[in-house]
N, C-alpha and C. Protein backbone atom coordinates (compact mmCIF):
# COMPACT_ATOMS: atom_id res chain seq x y z
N UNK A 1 154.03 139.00 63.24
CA UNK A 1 154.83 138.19 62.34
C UNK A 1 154.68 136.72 62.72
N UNK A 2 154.34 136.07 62.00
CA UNK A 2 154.24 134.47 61.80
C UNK A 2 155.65 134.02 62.11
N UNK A 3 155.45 132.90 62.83
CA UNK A 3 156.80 132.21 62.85
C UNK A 3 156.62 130.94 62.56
N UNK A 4 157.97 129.95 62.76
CA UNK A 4 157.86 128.38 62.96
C UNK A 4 159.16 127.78 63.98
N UNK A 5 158.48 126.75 64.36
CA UNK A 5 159.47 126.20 65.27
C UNK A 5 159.94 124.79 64.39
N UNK A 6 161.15 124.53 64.45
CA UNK A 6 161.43 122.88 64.19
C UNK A 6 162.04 122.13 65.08
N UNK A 7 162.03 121.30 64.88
CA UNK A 7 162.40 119.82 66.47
C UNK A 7 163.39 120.81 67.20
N UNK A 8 164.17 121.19 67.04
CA UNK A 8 165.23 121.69 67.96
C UNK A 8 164.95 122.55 68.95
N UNK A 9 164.28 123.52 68.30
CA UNK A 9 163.75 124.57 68.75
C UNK A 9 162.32 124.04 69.67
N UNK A 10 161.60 122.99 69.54
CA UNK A 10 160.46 122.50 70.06
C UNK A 10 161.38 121.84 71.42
N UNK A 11 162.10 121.11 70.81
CA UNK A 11 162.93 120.81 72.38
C UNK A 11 163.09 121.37 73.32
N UNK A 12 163.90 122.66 72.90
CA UNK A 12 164.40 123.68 73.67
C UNK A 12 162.88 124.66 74.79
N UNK A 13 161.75 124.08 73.97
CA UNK A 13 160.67 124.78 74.87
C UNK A 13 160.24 123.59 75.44
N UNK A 14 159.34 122.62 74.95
CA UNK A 14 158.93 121.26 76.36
C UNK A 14 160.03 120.16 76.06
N UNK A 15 159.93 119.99 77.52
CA UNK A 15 160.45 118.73 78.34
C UNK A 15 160.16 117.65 77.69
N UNK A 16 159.62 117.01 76.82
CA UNK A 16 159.20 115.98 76.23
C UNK A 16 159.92 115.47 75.44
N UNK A 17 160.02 114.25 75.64
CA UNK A 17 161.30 113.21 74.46
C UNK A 17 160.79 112.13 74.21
N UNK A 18 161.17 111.81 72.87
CA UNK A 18 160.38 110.52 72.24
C UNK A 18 160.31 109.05 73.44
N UNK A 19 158.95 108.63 73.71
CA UNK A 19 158.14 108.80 73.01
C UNK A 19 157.11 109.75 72.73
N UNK A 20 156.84 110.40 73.88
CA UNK A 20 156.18 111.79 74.35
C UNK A 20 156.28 112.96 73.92
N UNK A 21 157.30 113.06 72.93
CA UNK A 21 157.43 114.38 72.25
C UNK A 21 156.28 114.05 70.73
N UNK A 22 154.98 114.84 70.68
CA UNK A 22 154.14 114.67 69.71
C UNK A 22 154.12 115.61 68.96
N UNK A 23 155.14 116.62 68.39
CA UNK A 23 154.72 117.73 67.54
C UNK A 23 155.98 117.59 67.18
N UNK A 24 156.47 117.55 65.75
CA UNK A 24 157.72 117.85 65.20
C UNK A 24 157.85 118.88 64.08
N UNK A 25 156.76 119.48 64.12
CA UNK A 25 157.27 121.70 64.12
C UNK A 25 155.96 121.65 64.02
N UNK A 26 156.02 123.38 63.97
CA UNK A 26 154.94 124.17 64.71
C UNK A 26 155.09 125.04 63.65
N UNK A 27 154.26 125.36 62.67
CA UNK A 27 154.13 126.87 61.99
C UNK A 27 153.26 127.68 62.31
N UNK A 28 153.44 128.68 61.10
CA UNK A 28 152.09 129.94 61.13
C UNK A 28 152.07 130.44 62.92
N UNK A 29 153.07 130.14 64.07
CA UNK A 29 152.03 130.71 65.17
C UNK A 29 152.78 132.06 64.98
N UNK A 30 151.44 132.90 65.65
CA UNK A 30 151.20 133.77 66.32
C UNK A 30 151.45 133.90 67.67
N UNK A 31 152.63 134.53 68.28
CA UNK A 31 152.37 134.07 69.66
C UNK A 31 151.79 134.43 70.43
N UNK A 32 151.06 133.76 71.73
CA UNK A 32 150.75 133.80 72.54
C UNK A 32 148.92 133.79 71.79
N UNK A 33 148.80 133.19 70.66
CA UNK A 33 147.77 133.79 69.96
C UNK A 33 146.83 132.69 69.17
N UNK A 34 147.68 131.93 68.32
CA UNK A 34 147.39 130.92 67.61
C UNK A 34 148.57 129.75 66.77
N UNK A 35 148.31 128.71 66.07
CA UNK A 35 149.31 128.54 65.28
C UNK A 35 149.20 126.95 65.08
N UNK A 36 150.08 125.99 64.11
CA UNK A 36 149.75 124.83 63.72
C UNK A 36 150.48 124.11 64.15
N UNK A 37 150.77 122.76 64.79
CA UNK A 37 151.61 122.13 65.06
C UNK A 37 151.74 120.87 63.89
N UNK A 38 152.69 120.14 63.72
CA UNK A 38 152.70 119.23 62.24
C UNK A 38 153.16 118.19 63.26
N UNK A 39 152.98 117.16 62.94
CA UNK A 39 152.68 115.47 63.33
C UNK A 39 152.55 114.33 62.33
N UNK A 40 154.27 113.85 61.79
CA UNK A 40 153.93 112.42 60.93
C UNK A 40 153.93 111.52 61.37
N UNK A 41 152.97 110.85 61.58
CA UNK A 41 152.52 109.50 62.07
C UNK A 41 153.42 108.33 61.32
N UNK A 42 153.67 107.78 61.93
CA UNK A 42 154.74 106.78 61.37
C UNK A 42 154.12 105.42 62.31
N UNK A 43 154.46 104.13 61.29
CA UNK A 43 154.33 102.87 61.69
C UNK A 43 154.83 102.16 62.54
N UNK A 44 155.79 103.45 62.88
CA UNK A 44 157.12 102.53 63.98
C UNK A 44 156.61 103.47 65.11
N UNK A 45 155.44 103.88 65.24
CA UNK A 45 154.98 104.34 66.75
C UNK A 45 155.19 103.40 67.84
N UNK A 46 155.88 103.75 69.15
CA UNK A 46 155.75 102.85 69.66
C UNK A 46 154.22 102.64 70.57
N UNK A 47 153.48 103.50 70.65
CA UNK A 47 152.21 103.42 70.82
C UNK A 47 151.60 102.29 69.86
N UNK A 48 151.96 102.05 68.50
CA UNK A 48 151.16 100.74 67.63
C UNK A 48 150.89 99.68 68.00
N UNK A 49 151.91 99.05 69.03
CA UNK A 49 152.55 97.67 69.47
C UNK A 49 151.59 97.25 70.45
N UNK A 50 150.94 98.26 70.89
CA UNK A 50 149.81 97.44 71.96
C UNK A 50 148.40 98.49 71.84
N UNK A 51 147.69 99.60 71.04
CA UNK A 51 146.83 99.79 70.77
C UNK A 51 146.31 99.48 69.35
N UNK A 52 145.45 98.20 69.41
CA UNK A 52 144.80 97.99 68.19
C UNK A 52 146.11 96.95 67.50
N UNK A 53 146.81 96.16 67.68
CA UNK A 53 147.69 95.39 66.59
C UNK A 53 147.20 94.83 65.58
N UNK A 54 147.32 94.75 64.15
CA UNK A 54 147.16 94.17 63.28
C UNK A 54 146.18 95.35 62.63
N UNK A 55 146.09 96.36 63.39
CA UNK A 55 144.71 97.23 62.90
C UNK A 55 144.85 98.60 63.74
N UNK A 56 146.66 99.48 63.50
CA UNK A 56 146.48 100.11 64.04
C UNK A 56 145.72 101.36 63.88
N UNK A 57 145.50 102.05 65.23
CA UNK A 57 144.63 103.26 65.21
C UNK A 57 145.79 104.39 66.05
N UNK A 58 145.80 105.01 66.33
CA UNK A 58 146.45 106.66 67.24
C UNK A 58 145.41 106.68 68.45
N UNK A 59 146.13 106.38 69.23
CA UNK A 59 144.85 106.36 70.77
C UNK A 59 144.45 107.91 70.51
N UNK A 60 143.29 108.27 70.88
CA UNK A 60 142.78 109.27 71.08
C UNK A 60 143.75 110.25 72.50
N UNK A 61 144.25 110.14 73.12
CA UNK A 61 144.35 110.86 74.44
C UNK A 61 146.02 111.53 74.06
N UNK A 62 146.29 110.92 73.04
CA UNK A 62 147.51 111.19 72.51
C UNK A 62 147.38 111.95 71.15
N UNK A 63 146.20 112.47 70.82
CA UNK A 63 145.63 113.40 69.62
C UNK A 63 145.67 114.97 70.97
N UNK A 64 144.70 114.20 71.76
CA UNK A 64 144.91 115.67 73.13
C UNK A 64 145.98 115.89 73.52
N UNK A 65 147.16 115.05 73.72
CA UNK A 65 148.26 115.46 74.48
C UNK A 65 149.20 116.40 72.90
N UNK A 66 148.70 116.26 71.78
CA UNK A 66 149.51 116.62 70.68
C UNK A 66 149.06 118.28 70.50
N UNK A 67 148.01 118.31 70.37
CA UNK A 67 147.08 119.85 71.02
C UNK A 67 147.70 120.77 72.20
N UNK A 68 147.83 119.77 73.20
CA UNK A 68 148.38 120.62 74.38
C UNK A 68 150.09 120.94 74.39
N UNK A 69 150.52 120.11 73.56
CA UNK A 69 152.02 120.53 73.61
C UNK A 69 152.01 121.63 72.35
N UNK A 70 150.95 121.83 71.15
CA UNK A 70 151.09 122.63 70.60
C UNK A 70 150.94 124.00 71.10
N UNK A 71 149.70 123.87 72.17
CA UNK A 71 148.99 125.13 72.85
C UNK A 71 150.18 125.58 73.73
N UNK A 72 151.15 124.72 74.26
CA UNK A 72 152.29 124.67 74.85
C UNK A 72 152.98 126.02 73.96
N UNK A 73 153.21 125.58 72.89
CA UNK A 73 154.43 126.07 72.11
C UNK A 73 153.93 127.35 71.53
N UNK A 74 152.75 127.33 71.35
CA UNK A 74 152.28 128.86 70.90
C UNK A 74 151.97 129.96 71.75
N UNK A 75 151.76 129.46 73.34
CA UNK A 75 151.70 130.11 74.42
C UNK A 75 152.88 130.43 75.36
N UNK A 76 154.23 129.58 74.49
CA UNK A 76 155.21 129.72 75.57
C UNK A 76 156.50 130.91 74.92
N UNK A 77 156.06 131.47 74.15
CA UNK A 77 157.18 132.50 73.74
C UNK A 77 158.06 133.68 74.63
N UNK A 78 156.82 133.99 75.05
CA UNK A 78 157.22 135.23 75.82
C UNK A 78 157.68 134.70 77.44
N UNK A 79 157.28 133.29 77.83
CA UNK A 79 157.37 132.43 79.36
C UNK A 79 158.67 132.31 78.92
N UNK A 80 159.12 131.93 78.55
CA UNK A 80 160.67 130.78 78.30
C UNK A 80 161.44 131.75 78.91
N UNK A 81 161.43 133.24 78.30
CA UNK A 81 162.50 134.52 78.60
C UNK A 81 161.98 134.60 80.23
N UNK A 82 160.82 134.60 80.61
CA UNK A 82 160.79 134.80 82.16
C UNK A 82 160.77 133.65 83.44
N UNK A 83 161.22 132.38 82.79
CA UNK A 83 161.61 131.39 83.40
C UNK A 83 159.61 130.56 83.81
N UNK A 84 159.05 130.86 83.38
CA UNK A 84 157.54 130.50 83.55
C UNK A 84 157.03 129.28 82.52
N UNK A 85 156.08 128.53 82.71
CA UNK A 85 155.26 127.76 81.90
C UNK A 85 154.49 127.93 81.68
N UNK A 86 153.71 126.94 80.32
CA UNK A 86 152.49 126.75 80.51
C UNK A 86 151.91 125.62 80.65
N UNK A 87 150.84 125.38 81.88
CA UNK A 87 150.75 124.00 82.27
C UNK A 87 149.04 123.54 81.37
N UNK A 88 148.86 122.94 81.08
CA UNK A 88 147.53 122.17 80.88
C UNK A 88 146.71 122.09 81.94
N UNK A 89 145.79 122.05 82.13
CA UNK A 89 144.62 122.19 83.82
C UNK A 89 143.31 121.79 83.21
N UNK A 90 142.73 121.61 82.68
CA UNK A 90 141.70 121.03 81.75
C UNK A 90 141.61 120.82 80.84
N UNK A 91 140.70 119.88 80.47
CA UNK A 91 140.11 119.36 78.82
C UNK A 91 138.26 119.53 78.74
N UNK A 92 137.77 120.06 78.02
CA UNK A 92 136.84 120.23 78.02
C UNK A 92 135.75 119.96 76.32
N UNK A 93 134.67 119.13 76.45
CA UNK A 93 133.87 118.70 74.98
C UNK A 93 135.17 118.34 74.08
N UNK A 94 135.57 117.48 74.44
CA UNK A 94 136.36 116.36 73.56
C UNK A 94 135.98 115.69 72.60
N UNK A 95 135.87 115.65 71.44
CA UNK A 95 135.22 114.89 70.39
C UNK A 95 136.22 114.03 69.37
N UNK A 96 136.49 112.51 69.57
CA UNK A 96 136.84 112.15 68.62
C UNK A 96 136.03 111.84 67.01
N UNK A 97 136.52 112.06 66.30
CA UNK A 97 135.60 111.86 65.13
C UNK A 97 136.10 110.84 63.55
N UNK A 98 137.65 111.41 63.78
CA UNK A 98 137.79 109.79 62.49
C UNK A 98 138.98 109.33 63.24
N UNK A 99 139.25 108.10 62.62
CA UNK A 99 140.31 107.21 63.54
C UNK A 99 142.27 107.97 62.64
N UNK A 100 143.36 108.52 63.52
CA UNK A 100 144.15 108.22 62.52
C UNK A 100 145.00 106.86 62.61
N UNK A 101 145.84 107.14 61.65
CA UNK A 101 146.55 105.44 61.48
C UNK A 101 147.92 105.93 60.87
N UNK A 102 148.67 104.79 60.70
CA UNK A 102 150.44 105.12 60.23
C UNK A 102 149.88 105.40 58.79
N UNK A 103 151.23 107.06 58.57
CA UNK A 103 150.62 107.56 57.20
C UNK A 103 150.21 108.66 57.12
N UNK A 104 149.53 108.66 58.16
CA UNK A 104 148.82 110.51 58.52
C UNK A 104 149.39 111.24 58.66
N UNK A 105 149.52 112.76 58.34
CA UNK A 105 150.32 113.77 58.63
C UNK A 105 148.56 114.45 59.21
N UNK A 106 148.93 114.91 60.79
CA UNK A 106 148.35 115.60 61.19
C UNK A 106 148.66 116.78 61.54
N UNK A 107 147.81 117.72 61.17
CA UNK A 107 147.82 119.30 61.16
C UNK A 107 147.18 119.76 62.76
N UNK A 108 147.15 120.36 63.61
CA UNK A 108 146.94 120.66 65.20
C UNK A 108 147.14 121.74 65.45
N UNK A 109 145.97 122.28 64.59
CA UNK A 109 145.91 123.85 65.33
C UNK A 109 145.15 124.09 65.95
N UNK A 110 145.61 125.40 66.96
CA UNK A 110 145.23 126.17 68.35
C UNK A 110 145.04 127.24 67.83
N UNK A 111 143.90 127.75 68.85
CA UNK A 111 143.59 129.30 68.97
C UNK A 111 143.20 129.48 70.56
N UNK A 112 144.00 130.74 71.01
CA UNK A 112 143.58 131.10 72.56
C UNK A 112 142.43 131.50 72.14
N UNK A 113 140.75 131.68 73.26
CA UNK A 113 139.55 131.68 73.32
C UNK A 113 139.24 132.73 74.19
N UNK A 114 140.23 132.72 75.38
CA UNK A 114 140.63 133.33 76.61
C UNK A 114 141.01 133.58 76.82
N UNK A 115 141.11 134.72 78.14
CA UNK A 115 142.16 134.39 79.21
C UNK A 115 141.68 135.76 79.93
N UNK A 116 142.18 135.14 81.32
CA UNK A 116 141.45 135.96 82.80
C UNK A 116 142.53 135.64 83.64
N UNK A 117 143.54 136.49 83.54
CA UNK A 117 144.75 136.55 84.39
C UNK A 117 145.85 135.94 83.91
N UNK A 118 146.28 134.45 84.78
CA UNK A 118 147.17 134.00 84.19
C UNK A 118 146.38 132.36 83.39
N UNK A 119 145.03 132.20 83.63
CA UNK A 119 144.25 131.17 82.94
C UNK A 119 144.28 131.93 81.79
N UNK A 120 143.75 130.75 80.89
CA UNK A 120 143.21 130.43 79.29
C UNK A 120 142.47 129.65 78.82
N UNK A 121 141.73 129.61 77.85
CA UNK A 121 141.12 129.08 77.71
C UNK A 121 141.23 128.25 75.50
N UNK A 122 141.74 127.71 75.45
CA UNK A 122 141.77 127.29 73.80
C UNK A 122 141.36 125.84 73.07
N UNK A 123 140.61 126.59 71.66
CA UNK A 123 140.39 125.90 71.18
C UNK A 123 141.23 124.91 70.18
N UNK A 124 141.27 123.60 70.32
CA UNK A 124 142.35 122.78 69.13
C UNK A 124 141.07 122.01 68.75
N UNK A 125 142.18 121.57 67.40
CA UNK A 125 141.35 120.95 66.39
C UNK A 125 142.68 120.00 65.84
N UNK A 126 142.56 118.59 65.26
CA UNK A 126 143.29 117.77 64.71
C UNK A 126 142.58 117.56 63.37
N UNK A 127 143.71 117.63 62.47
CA UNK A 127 143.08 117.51 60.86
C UNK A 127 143.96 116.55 60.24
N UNK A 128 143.50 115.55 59.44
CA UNK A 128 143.97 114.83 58.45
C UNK A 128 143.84 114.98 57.60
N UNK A 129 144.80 116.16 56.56
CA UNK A 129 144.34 116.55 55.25
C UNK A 129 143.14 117.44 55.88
N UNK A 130 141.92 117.67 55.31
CA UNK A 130 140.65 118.36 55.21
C UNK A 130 139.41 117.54 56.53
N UNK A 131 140.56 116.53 56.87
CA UNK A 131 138.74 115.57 57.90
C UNK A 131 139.38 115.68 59.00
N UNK A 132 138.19 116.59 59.96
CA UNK A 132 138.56 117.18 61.80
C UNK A 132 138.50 115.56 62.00
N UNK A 133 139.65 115.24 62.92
CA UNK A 133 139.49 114.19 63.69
C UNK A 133 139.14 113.49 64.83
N UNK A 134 139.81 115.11 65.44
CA UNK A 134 139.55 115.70 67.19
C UNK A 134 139.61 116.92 67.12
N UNK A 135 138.87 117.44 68.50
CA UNK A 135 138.56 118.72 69.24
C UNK A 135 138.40 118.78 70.39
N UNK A 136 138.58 119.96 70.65
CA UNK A 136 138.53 120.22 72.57
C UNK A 136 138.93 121.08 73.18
N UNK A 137 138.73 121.73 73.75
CA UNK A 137 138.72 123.39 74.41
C UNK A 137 139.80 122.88 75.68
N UNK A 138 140.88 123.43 75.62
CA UNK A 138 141.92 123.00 76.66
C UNK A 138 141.78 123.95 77.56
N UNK A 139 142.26 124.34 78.89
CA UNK A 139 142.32 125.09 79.75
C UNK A 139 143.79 124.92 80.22
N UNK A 140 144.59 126.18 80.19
CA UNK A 140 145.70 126.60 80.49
C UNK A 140 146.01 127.29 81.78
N UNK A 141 147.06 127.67 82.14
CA UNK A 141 147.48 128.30 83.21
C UNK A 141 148.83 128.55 83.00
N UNK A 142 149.43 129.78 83.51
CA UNK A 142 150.56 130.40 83.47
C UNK A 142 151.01 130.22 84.96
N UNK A 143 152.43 129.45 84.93
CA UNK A 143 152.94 129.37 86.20
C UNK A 143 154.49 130.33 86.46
């Protein structure tokens, strides 16, 4: 069964608070399996104010950190009940490919690839509308 998470519920799983909280819901996941995280880019980022002014862009490393809190949230269903995480431990073939900007609603879906114990291995993808923006094979771990 498909689910969705919204801000509240995203809270209640990572530690992250604005500005650092990058996913404000999560559909379609599957847990422990796959699923989409949603991201409206807004002008009042406070990231705007000093990457790119007059011409902003979405730093790239903050497209990855939006991936990993999704991979977070689709991997952490069944952890939360046993007091466990899931931590991030690699990034691997990272590809930025179009720039986003205030305006964008980005789509950030995950799929697990792996997994060999309590590692993982998943693929994300960042979409604007229909154009991949970013990609990158994250590496997980269950603590």
């Amino acid at each position: 069964m498909k689910k969705t998470l919204f801000i509240e519920d995203i809270k209640n799983i990572l530690p992250h608070r604005y500005p650092f909280l990058l996913v404000d819901r999560a559909a379609d996941i599957v847990p422990g399996v796959s699923g989409t995280g949603i991201k409206n880019v807004s002008a009042n980022e406070e990231f705007f104010n000093g990457h790119f002014p007059g011409q902003a862009v979405m730093p790239g490393v903050l497209l990855l950190e939006a991936m990993a809190q999704t991979m977070v949230l689709v991997g952490a269903e069944d952890e939360k009940k046993n007091g466990r995480i899931v931590l991030l431990t690699g990034i691997d073939d990272a590809k930025f490919k179009s720039k986003v900007v205030p305006g964008d609603r980005l789509l950030i879906k995950v799929e697990k690839i792996a997994q060999r114990g309590a590692f993982e291995k998943w693929k994300g993808e960042v979409f604007v509308e229909d154009t991949l923006c970013a990609c990158a094979v994250l590496s997980a771990m269950r603590t």
